[in-house]
N, C-alpha and C. Protein backbone atom coordinates (compact mmCIF):
# COMPACT_ATOMS: atom_id res chain seq x y z
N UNK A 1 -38.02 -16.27 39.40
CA UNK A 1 -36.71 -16.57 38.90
C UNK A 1 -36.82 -17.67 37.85
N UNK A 2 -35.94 -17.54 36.91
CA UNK A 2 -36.19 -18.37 35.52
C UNK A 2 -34.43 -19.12 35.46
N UNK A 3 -34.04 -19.47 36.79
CA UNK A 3 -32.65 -20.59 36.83
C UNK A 3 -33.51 -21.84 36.67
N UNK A 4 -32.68 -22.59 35.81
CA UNK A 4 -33.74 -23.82 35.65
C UNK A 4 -33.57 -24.61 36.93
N UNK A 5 -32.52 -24.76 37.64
CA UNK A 5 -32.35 -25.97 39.10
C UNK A 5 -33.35 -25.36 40.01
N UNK A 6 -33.55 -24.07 40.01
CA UNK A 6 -35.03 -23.42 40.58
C UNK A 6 -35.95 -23.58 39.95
N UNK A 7 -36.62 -23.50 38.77
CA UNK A 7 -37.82 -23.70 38.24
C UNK A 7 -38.17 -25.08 38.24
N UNK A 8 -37.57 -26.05 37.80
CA UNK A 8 -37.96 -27.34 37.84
C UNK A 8 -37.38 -28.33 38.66
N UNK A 9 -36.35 -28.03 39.80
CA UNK A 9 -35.93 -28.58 40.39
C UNK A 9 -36.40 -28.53 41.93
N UNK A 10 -35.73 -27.68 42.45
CA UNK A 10 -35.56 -27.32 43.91
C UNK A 10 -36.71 -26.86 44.65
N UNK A 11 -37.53 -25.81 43.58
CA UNK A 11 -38.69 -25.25 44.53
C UNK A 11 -39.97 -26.44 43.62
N UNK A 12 -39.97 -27.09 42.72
CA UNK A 12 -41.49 -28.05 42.78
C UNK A 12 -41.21 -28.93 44.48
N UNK A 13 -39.80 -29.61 44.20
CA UNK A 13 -39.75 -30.65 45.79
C UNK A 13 -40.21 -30.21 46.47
N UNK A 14 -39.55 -28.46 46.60
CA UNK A 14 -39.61 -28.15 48.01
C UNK A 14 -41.46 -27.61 48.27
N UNK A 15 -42.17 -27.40 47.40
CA UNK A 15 -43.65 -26.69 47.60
C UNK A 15 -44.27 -28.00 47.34
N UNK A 16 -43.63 -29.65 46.99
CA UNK A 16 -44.39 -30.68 47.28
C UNK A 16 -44.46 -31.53 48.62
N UNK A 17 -43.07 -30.92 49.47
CA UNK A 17 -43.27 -31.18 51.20
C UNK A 17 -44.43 -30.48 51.40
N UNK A 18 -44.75 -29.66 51.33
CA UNK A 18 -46.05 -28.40 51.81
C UNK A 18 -47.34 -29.16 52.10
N UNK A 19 -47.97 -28.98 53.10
CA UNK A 19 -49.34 -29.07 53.47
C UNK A 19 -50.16 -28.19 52.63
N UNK A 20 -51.22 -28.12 53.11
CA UNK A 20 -52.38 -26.91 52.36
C UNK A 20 -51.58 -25.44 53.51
N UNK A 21 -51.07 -24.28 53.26
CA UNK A 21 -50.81 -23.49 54.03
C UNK A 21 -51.82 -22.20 54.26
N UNK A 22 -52.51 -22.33 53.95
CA UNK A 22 -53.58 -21.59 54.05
C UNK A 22 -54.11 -21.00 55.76
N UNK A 23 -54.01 -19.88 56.14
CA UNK A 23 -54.25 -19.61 57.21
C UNK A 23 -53.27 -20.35 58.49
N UNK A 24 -52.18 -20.63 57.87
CA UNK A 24 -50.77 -21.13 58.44
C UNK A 24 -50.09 -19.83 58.53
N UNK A 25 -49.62 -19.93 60.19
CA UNK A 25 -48.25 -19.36 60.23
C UNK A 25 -46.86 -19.58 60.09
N UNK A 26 -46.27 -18.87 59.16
CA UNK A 26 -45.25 -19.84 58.20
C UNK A 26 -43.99 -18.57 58.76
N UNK A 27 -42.40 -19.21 58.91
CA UNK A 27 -41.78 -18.51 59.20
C UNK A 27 -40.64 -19.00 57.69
N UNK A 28 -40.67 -17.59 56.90
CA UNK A 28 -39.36 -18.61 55.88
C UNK A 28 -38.07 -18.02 56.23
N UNK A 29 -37.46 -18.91 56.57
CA UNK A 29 -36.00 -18.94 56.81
C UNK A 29 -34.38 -18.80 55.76
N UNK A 30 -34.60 -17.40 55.22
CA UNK A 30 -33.33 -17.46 54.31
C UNK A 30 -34.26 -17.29 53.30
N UNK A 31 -34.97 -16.46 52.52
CA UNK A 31 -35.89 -16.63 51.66
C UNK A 31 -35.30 -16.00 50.00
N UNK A 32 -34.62 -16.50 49.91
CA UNK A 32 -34.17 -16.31 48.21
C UNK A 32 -35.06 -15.08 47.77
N UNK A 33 -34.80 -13.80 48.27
CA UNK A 33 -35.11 -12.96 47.80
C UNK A 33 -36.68 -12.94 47.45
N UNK A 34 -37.47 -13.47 48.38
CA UNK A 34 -38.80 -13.69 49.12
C UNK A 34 -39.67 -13.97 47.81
N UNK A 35 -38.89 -14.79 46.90
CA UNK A 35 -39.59 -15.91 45.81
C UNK A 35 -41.08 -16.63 46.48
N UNK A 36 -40.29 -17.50 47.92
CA UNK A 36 -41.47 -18.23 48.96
C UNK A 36 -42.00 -17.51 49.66
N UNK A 37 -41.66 -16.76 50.45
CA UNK A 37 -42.75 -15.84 51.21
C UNK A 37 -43.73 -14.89 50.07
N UNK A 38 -43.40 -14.83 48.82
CA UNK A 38 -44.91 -14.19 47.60
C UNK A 38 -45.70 -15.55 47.64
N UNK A 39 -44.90 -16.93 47.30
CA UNK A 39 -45.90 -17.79 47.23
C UNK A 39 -46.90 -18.17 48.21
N UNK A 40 -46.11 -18.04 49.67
CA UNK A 40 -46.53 -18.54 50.57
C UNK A 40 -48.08 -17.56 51.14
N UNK A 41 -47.51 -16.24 50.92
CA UNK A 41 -48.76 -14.87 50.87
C UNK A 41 -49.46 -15.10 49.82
N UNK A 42 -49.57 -15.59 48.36
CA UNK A 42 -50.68 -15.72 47.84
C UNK A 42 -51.08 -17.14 48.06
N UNK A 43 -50.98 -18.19 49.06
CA UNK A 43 -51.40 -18.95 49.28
C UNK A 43 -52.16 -18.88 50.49
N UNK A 44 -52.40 -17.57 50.67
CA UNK A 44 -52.99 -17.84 52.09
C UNK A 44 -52.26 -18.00 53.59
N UNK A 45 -51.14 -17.63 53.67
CA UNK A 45 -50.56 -17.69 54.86
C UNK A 45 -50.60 -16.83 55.33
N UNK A 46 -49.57 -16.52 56.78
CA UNK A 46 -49.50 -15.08 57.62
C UNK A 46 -47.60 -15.57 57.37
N UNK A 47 -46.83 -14.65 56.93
CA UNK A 47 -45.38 -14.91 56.54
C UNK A 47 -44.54 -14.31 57.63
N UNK A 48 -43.45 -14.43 58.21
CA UNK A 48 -42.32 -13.74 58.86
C UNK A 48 -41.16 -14.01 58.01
N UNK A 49 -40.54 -13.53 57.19
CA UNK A 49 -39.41 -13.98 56.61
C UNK A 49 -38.08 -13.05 57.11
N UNK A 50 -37.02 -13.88 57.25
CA UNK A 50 -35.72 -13.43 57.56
C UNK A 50 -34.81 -14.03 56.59
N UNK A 51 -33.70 -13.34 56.93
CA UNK A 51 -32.26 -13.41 56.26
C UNK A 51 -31.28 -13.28 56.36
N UNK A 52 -30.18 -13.06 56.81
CA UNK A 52 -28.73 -12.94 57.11
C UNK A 52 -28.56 -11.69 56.67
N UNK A 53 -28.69 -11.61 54.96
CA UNK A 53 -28.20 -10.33 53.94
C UNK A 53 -28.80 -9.19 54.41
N UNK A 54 -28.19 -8.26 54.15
CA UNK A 54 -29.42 -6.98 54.45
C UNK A 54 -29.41 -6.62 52.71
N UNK A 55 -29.31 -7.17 51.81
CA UNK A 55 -29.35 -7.45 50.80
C UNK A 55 -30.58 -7.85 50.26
N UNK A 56 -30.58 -9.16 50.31
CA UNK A 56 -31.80 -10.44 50.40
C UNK A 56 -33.06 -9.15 51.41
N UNK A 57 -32.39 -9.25 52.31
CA UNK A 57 -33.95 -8.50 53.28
C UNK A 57 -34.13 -7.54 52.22
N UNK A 58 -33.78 -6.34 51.53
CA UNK A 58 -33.85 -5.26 51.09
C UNK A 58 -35.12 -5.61 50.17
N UNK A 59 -34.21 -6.66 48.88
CA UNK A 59 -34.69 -7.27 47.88
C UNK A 59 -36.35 -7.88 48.26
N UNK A 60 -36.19 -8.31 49.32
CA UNK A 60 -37.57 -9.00 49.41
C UNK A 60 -38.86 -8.30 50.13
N UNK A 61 -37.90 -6.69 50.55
CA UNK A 61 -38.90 -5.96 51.12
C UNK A 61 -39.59 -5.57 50.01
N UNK A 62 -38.81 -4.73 49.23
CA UNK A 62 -39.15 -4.46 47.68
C UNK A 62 -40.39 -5.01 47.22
N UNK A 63 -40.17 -6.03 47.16
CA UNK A 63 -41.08 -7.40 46.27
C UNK A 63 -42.71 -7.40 47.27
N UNK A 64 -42.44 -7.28 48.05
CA UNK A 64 -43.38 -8.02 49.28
C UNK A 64 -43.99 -6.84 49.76
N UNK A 65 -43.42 -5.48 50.15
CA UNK A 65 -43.80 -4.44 50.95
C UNK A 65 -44.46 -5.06 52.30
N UNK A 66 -45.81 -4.74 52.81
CA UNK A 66 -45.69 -4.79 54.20
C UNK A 66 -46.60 -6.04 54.41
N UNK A 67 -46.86 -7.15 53.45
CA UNK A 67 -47.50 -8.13 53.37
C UNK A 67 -47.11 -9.40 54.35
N UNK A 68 -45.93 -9.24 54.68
CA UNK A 68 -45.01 -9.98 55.65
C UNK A 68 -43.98 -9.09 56.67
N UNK A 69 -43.99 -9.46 57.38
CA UNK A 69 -42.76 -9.02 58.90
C UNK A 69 -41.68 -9.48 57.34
N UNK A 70 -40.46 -8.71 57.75
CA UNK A 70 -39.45 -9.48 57.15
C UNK A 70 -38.10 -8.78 57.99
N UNK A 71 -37.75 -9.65 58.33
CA UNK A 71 -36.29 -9.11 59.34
C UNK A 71 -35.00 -9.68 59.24
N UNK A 72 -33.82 -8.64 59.25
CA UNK A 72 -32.57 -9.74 59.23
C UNK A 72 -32.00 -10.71 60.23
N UNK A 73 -31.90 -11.86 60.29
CA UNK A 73 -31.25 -12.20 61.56
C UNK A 73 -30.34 -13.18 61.11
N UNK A 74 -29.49 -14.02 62.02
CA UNK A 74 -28.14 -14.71 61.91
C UNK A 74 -28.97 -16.26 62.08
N UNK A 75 -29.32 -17.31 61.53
CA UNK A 75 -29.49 -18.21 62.08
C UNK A 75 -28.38 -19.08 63.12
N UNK A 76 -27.09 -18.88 62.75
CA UNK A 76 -26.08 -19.40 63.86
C UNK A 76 -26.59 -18.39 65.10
N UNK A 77 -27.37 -17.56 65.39
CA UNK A 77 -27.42 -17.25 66.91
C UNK A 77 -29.16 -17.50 67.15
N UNK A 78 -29.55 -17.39 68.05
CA UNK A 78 -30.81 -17.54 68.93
C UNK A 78 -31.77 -16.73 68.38
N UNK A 79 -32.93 -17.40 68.18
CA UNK A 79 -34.05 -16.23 67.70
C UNK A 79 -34.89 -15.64 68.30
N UNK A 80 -33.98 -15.15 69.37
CA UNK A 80 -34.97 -14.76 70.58
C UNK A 80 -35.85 -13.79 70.80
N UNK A 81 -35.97 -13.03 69.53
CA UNK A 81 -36.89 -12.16 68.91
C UNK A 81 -38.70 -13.05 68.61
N UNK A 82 -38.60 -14.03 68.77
CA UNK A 82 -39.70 -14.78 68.31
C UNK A 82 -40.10 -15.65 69.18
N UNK A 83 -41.25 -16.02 69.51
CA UNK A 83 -41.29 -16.72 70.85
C UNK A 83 -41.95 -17.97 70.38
N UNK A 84 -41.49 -18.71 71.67
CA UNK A 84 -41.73 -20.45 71.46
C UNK A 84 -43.40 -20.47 71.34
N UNK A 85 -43.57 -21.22 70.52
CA UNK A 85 -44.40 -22.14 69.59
C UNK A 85 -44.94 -20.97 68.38
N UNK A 86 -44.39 -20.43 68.12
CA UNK A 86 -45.07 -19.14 67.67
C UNK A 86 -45.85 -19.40 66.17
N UNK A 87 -44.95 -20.73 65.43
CA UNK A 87 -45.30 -20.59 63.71
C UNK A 87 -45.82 -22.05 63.39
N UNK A 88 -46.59 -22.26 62.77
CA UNK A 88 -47.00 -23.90 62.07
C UNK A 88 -46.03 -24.45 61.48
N UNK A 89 -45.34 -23.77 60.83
CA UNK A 89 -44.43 -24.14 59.55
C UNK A 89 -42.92 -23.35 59.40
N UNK A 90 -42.17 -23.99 59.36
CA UNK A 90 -40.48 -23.38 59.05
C UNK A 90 -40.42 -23.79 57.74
N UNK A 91 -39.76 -23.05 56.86
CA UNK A 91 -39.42 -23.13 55.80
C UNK A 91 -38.14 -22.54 55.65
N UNK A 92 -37.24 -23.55 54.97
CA UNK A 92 -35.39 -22.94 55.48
C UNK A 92 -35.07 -23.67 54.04
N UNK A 93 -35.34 -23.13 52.92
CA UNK A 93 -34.81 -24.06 51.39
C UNK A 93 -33.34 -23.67 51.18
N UNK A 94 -32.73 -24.34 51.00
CA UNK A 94 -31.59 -24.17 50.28
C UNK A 94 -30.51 -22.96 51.30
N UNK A 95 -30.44 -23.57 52.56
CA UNK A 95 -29.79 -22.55 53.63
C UNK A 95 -29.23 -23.50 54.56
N UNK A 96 -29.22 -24.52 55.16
CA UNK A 96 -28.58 -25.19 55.75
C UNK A 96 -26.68 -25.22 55.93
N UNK A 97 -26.50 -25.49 54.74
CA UNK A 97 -25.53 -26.06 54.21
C UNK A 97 -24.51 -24.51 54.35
N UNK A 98 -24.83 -23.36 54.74
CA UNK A 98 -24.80 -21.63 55.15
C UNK A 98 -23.93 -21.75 56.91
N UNK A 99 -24.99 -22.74 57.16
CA UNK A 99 -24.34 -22.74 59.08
C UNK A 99 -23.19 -22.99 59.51
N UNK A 100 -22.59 -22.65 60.28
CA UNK A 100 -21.70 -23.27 60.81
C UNK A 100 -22.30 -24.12 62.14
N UNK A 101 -23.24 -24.58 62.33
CA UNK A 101 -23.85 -25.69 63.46
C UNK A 101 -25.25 -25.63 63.36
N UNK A 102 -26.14 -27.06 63.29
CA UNK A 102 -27.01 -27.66 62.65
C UNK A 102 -28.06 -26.70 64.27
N UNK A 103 -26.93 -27.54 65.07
CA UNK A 103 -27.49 -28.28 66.60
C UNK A 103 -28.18 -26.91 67.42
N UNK A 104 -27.98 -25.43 67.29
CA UNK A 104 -27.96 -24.11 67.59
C UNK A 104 -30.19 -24.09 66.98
N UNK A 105 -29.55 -23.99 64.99
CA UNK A 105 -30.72 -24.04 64.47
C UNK A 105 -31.97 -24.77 64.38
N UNK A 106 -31.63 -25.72 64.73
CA UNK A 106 -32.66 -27.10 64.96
C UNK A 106 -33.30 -26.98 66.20
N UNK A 107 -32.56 -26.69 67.25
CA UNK A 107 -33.08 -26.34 68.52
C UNK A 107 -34.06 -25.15 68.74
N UNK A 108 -33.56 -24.16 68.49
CA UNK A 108 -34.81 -23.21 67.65
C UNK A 108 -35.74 -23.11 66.76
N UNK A 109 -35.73 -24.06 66.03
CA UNK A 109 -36.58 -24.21 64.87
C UNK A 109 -37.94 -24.85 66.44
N UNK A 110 -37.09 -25.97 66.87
CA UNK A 110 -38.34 -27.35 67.87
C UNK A 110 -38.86 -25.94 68.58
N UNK A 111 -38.18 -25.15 68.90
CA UNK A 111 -38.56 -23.73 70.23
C UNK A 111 -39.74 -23.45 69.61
N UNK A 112 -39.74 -22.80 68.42
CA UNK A 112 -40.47 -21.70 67.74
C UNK A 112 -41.59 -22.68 66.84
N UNK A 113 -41.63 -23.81 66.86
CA UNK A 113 -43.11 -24.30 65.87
C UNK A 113 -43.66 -24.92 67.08
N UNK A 114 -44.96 -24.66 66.43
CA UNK A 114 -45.93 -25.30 67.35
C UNK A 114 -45.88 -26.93 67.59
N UNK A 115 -46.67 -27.21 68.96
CA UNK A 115 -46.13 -29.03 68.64
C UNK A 115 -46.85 -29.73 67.48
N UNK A 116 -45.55 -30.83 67.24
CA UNK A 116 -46.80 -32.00 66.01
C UNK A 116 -46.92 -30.89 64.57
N UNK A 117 -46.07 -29.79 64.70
CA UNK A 117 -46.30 -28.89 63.25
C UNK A 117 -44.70 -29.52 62.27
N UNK A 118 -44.57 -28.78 61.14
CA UNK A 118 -43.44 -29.15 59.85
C UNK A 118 -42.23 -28.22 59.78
N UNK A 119 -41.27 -28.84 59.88
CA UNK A 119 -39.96 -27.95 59.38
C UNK A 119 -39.95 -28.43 57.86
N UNK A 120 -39.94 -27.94 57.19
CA UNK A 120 -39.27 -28.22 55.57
C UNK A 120 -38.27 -27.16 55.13
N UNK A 121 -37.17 -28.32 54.99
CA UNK A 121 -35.79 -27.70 54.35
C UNK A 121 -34.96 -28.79 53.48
């Protein structure tokens, strides 16, 4: 994508929280039409990306084909499709501010990463 608040804004911050992800299991959360889950797959990760849209999911199947899980789900409900400690890394850019309750997603996020691992959002 060539929006400039994306090119030089939003995603340098957000890929300068990042560790080395390499052989990381990374779950991206809300993935802008799976912009981060391509980066995150040519960086060497294992990806699960979700989305709300069946839109966004469509779009990013497209892009991605079977290089990543990619599934729709609601972050206001339980991700009980995914099991506790399952991912190194959450990645949720520019989706927060989407919820109607922090306290639901956060609690699942601690469920589903491994201990002592990174949420970045």
């Amino acid at each position: 994508m060539t929006k400039p608040y994306n090119a030089y804004y939003e995603r340098p911050a957000t890929l300068s929280l990042l560790p080395d992800v390499k052989g990381k299991v990374v779950l991206d959360a809300y993935r802008a039409a799976g912009w981060y889950t391509d980066w995150l797959l040519n960086q060497g990760a294992s990806v699960t990306a979700l989305d709300f849209s069946p839109k966004m999911v469509e779009m990013t199947k497209s892009k991605i084909g079977e290089r990543a899980k990619i599934i729709q789900a609601d972050l206001n409900e339980p991700l009980d499709f995914i099991e506790d400690e399952e991912f190194d890394i959450v990645l949720s850019s520019l989706t927060l501010h989407y919820l109607e309750n922090w306290d639901r997603v956060m609690s699942e996020f601690n469920r589903i990463l491994k201990e002592a691992e990174m949420l970045v959002f």
